[in-house]
Protein backbone atom coordinates (compact mmCIF):
# COMPACT_ATOMS: atom_id res chain seq x y z
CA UNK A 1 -16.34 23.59 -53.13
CA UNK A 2 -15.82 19.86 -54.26
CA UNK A 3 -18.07 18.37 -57.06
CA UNK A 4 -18.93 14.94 -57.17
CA UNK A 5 -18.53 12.96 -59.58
CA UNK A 6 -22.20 10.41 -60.09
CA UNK A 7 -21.74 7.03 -59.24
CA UNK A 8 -22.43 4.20 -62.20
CA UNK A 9 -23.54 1.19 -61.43
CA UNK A 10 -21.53 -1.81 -61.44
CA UNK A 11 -21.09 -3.97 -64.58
CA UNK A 12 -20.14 -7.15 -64.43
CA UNK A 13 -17.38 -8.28 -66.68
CA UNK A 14 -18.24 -10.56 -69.73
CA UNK A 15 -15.40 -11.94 -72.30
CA UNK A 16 -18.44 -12.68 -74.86
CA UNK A 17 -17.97 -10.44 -78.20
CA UNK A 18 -20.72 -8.48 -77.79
CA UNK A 19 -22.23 -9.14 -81.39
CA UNK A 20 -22.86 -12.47 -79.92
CA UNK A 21 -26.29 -13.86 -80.00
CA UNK A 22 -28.55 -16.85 -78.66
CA UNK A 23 -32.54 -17.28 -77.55
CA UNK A 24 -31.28 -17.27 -74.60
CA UNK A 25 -29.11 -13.96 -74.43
CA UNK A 26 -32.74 -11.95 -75.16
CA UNK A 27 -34.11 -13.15 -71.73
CA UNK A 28 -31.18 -11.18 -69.93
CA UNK A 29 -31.69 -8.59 -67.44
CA UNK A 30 -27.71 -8.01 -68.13
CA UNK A 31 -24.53 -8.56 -69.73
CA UNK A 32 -23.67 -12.34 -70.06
CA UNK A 33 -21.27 -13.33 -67.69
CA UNK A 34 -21.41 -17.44 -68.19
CA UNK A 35 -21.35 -19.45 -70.90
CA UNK A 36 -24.68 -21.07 -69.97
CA UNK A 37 -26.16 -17.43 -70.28
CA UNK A 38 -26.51 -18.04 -73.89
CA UNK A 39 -26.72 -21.91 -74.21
CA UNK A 40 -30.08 -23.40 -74.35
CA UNK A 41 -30.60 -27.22 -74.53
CA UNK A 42 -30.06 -26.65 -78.60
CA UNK A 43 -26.93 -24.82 -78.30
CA UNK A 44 -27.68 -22.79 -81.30
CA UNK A 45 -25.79 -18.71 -81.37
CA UNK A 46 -25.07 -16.23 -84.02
CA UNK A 47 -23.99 -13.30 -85.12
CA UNK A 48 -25.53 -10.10 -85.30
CA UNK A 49 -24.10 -8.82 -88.23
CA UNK A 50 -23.93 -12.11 -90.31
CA UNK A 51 -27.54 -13.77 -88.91
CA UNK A 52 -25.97 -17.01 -89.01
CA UNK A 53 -23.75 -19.64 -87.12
CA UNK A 54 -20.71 -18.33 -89.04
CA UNK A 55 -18.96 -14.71 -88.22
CA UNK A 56 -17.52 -12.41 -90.18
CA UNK A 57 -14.30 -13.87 -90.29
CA UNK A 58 -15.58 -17.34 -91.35
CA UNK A 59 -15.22 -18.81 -88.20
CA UNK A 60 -17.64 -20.78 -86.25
CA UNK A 61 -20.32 -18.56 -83.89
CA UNK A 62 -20.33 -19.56 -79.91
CA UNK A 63 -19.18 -18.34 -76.99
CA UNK A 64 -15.99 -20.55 -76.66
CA UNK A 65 -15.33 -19.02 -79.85
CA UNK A 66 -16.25 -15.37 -79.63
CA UNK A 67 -13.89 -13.48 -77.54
CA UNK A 68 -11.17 -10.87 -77.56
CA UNK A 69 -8.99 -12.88 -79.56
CA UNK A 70 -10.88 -12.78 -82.57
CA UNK A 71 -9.99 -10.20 -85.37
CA UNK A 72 -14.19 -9.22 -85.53
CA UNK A 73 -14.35 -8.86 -81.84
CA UNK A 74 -16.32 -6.17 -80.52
CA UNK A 75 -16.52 -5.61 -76.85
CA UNK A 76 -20.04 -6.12 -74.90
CA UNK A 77 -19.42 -2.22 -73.78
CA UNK A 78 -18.70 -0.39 -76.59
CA UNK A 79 -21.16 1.28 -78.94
CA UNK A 80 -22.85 -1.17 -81.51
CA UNK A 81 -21.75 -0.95 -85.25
């Protein structure tokens, strides 16, 4: 007898820190993948955990900024904090 195991659906890869936040990432049907899936014409982001243009670190909020280099880095698929 051989079980299965379900099959998940693919997710794209995204480098974005995943407490990353724009206008435009709440009209996603997904997981950013581009740069320009946050940018609007304003190029305003934040942070989810400070509300403003500055993370937790004191560095500047965007996506060339927030990525897996960054000591408050938090991947796009891991739990939330």
């Amino acid at each position: 007898m051989s079980s299965k195991l379900p099959q998940l659906p693919d997710v794209p890869a995204t480098r974005f820190c995943g407490d990353l936040r724009s206008k435009k990432f709440f009209l996603l049907d997904g997981l950013p993948a581009e740069e320009s899936d946050f940018l609007d014409p304003s190029g305003h982001c934040w942070c989810y955990h400070t509300q403003q243009p500055i993370g937790p670190d004191g560095g500047h909020v965007g996506p060339q900024e927030c990525g897996s280099g960054r000591g408050c880095y938090r991947s796009a698929l891991s739990q939330p904090t």
